[in-house]
Each structure stands twice: as structure tokens, then as C-alpha cells.
N, C-alpha and C. Protein backbone atom coordinates (compact mmCIF):
# COMPACT_ATOMS: atom_id res chain seq x y z
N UNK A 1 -55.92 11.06 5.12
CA UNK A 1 -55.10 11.70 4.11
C UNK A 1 -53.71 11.95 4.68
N UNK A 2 -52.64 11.86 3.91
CA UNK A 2 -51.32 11.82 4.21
C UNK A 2 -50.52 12.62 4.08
N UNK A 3 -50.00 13.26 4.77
CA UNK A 3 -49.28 14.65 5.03
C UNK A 3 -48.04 14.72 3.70
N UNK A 4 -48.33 15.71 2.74
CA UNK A 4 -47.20 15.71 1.89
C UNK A 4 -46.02 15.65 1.95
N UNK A 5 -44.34 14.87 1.51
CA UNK A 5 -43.34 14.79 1.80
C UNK A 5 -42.81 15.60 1.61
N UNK A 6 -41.92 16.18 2.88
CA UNK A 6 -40.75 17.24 2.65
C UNK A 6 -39.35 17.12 2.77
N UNK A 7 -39.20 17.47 1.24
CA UNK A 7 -37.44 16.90 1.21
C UNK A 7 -36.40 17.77 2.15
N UNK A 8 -35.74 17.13 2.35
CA UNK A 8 -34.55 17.75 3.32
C UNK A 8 -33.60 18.74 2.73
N UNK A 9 -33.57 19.29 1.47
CA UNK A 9 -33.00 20.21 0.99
C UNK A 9 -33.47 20.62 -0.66
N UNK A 10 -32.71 21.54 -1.66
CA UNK A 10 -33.05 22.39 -2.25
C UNK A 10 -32.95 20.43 -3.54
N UNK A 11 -31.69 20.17 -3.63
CA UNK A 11 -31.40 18.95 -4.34
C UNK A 11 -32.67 17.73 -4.31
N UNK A 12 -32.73 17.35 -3.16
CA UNK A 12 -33.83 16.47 -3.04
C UNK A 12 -34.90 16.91 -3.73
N UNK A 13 -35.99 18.59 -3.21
CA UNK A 13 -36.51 19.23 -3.80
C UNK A 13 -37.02 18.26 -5.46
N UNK A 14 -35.74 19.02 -5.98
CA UNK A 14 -35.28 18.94 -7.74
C UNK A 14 -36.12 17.42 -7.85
N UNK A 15 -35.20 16.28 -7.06
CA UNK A 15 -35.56 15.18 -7.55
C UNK A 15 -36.89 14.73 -7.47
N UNK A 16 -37.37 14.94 -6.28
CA UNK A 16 -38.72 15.09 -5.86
C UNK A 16 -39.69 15.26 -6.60
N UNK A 17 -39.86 16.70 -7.42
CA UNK A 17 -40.10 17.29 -8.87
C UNK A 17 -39.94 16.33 -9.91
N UNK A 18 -38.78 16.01 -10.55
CA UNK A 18 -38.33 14.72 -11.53
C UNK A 18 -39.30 13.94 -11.37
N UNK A 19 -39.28 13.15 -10.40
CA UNK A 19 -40.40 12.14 -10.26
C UNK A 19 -41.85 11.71 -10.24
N UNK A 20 -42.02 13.04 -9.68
CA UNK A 20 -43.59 13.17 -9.77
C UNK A 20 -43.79 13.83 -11.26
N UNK A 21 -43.16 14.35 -12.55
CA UNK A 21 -43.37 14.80 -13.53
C UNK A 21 -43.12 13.79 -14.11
N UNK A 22 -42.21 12.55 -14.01
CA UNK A 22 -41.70 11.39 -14.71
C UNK A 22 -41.06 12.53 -15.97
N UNK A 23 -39.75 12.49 -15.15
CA UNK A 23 -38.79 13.68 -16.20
C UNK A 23 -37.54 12.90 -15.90
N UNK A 24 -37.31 11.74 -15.33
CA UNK A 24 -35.89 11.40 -14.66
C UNK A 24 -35.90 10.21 -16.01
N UNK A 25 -35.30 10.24 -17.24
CA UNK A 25 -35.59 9.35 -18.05
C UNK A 25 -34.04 8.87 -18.36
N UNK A 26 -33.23 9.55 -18.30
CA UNK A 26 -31.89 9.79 -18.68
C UNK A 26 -31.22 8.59 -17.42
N UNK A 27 -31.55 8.58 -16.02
CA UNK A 27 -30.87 7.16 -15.17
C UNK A 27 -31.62 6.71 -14.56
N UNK A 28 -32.14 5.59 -15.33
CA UNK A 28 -32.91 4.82 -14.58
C UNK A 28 -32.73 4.39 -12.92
N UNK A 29 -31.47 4.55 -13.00
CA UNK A 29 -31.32 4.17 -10.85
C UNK A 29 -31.48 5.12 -10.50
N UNK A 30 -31.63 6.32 -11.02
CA UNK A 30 -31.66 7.39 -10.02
C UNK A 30 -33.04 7.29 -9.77
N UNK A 31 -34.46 6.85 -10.96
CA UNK A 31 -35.35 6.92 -10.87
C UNK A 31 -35.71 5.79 -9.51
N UNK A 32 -34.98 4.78 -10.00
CA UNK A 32 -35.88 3.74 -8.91
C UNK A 32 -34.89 3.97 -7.71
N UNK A 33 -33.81 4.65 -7.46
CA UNK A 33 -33.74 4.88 -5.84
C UNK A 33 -34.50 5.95 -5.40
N UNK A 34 -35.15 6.87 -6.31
CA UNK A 34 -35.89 8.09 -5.72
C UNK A 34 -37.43 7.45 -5.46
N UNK A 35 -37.43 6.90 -6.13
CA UNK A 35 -38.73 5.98 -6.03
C UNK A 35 -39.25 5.44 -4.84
N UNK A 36 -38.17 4.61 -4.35
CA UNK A 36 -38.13 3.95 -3.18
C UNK A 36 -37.94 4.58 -2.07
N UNK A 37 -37.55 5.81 -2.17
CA UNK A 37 -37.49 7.14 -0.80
C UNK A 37 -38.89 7.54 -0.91
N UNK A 38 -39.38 7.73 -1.97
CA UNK A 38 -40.62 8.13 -1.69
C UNK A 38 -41.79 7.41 -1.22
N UNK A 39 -41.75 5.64 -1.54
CA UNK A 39 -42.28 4.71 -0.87
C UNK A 39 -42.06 5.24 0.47
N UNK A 40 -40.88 4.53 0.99
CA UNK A 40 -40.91 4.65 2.23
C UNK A 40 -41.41 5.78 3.21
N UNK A 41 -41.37 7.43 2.51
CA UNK A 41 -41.42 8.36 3.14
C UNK A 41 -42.82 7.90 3.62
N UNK A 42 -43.83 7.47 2.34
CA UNK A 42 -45.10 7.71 2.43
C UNK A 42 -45.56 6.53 3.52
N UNK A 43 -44.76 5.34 3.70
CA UNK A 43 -45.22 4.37 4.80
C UNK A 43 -45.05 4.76 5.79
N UNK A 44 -44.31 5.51 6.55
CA UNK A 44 -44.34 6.04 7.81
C UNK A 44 -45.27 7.36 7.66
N UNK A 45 -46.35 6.87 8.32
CA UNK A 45 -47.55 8.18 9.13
C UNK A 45 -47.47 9.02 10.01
N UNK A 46 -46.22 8.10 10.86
CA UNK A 46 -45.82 9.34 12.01
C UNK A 46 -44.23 9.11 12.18
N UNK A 47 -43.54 9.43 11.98
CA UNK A 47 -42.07 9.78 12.16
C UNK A 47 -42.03 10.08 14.31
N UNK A 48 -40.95 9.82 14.45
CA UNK A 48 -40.12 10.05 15.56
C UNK A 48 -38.96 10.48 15.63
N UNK A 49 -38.19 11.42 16.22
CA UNK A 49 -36.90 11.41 16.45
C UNK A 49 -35.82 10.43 17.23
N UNK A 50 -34.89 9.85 16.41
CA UNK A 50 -33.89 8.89 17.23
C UNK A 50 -32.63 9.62 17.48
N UNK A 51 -32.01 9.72 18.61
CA UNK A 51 -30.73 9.67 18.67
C UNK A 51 -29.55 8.83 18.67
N UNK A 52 -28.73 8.69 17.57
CA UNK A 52 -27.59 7.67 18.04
C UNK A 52 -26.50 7.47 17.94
N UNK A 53 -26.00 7.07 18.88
CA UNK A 53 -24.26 7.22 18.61
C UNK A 53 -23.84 6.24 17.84
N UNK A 54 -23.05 6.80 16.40
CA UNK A 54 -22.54 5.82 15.60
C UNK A 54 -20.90 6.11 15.62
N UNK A 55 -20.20 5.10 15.67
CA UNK A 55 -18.61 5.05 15.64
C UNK A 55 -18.35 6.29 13.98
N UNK A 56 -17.49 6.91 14.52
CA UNK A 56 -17.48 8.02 13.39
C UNK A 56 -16.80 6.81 12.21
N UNK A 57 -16.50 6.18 12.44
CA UNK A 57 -15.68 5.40 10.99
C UNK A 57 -16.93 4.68 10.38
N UNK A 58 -17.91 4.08 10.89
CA UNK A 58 -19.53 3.64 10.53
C UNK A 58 -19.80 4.96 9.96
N UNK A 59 -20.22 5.97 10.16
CA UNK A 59 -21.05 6.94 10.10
C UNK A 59 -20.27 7.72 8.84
N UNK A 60 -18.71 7.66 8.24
CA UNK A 60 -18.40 8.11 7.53
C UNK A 60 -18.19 7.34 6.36
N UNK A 61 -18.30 5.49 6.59
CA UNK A 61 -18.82 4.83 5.53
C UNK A 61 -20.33 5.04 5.17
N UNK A 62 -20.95 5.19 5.69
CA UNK A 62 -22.73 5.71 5.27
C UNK A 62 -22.59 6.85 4.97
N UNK A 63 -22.26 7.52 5.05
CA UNK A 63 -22.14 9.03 3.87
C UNK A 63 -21.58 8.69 2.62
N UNK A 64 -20.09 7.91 2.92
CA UNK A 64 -19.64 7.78 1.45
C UNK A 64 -20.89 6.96 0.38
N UNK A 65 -21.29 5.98 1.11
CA UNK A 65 -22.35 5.06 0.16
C UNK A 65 -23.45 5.56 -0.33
N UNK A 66 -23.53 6.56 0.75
CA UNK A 66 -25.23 7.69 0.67
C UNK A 66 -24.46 8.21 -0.85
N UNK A 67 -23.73 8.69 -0.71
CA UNK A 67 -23.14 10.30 -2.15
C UNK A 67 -22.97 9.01 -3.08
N UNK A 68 -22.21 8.00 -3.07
CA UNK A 68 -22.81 7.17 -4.12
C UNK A 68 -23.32 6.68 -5.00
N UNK A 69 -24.83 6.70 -4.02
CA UNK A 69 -26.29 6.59 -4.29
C UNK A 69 -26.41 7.69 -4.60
N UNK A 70 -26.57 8.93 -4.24
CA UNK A 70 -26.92 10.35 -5.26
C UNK A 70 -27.79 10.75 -3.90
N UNK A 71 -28.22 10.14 -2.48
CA UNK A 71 -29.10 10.43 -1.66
C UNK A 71 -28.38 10.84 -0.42
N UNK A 72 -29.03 11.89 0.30
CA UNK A 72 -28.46 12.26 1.86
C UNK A 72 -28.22 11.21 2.48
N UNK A 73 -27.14 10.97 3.75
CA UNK A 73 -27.31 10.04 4.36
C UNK A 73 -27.99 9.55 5.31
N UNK A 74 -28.53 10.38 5.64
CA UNK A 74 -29.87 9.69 6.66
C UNK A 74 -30.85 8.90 5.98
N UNK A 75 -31.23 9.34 4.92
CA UNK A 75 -31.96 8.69 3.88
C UNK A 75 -31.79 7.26 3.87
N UNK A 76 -30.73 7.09 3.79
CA UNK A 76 -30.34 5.97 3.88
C UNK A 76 -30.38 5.02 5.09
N UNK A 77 -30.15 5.82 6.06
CA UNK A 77 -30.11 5.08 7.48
C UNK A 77 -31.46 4.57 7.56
N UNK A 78 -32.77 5.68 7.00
CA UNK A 78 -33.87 5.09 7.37
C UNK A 78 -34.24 4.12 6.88
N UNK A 79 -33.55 3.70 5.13
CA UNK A 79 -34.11 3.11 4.18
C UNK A 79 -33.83 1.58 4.76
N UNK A 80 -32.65 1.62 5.13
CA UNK A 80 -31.64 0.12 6.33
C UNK A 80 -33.00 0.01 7.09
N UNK A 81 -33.16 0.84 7.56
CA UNK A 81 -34.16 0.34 9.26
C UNK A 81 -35.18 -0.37 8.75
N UNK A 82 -36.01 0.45 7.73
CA UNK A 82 -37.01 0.51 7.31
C UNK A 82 -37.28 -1.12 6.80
N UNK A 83 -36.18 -1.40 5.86
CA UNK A 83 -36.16 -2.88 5.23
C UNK A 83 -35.94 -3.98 6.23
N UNK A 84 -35.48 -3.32 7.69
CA UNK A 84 -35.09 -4.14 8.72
C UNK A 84 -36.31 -5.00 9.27
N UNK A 85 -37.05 -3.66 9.42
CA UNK A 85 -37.95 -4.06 9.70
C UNK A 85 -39.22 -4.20 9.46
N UNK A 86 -39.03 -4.29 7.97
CA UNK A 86 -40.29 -5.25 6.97
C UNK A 86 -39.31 -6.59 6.62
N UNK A 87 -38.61 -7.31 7.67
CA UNK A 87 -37.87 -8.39 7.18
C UNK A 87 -37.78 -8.14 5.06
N UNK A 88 -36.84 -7.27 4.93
CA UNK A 88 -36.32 -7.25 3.77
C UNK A 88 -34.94 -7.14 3.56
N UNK A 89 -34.59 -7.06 4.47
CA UNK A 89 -33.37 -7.56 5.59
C UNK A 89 -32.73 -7.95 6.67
N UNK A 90 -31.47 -9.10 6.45
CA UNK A 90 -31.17 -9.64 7.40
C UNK A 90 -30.13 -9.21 8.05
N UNK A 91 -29.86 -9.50 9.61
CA UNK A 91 -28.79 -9.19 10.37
C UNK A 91 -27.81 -10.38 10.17
């Protein structure tokens, strides 16, 4: 059995909620990018901590793209890795 997901803040929370009630009817992308955070959360069984140094001009284009998307930016960093490495993306 699989440890329930915990969102990283009060916002996520909200969306979190939306989704599992199927209440997000009004934007459909918001539905299927929340969707796909929640895939992923649920494929990783055990999480790790990474540290890494990203060039602040990298790291402040991935925020802008994260707010974007409507999602934190780490969220995102994982979602990159994640597709990296289910070859669902290429380098």
C-alpha cells in the first residue's frame, strides 16, 4: 500500500482536492497537468533527496515556466527527470 501524497503547500493542497473530486472542469490543462503530478508522485515509492547546483539564470527560467504551468518549480524539475528517465525524453 502506498503512502498518501503530500502537497508542498496550501495551493497544491486546493488542486489536489479538485482532482480527486473531479471539480477542475472549467481548464482542462490544469486538469491534465495536475493529473500527471499525481501520476508521477504515485510512481516513485521511495523518494530521495538531491542536491544541485543550477546556474541561477537555468533555475530562474524553470520557475518562470513552472508559474506558467500553474505548478511549483520543483515539480517540475522532477517531472523533466522523471520523463528522462522513462525515455519520454530526449537529451
Amino acid at each position: 500500500m502506498s503512502k498518501p501524497i503530500k502537497p508542498t503547500d496550501e495551493l497544491e493542497a486546493g488542486w489536489m482536492q479538485e482532482i480527486q473530486n473531479d471539480q477542475v472542469q472549467s481548464d482542462p490543462e490544469a486538469k491534465k497537468r495536475l493529473s500527471g503530478k499525481l501520476i508521477v508522485d504515485q510512481s516513485l515509492k521511495k523518494a530521495h533527496p538531491v542536491s544541485l547546483r543550477i546556474p541561477d539564470a537555468d533555475l530562474e527560467a524553470i520557475q518562470l515556466k513552472a508559474a506558467k504551468e500553474g505548478i511549483p518549480y520543483q515539480t517540475l524539475i522532477k517531472s523533466i527527470l522523471h520523463k528522462y528517465a522513462t525515455n519520454q525524453l530526449e537529451v
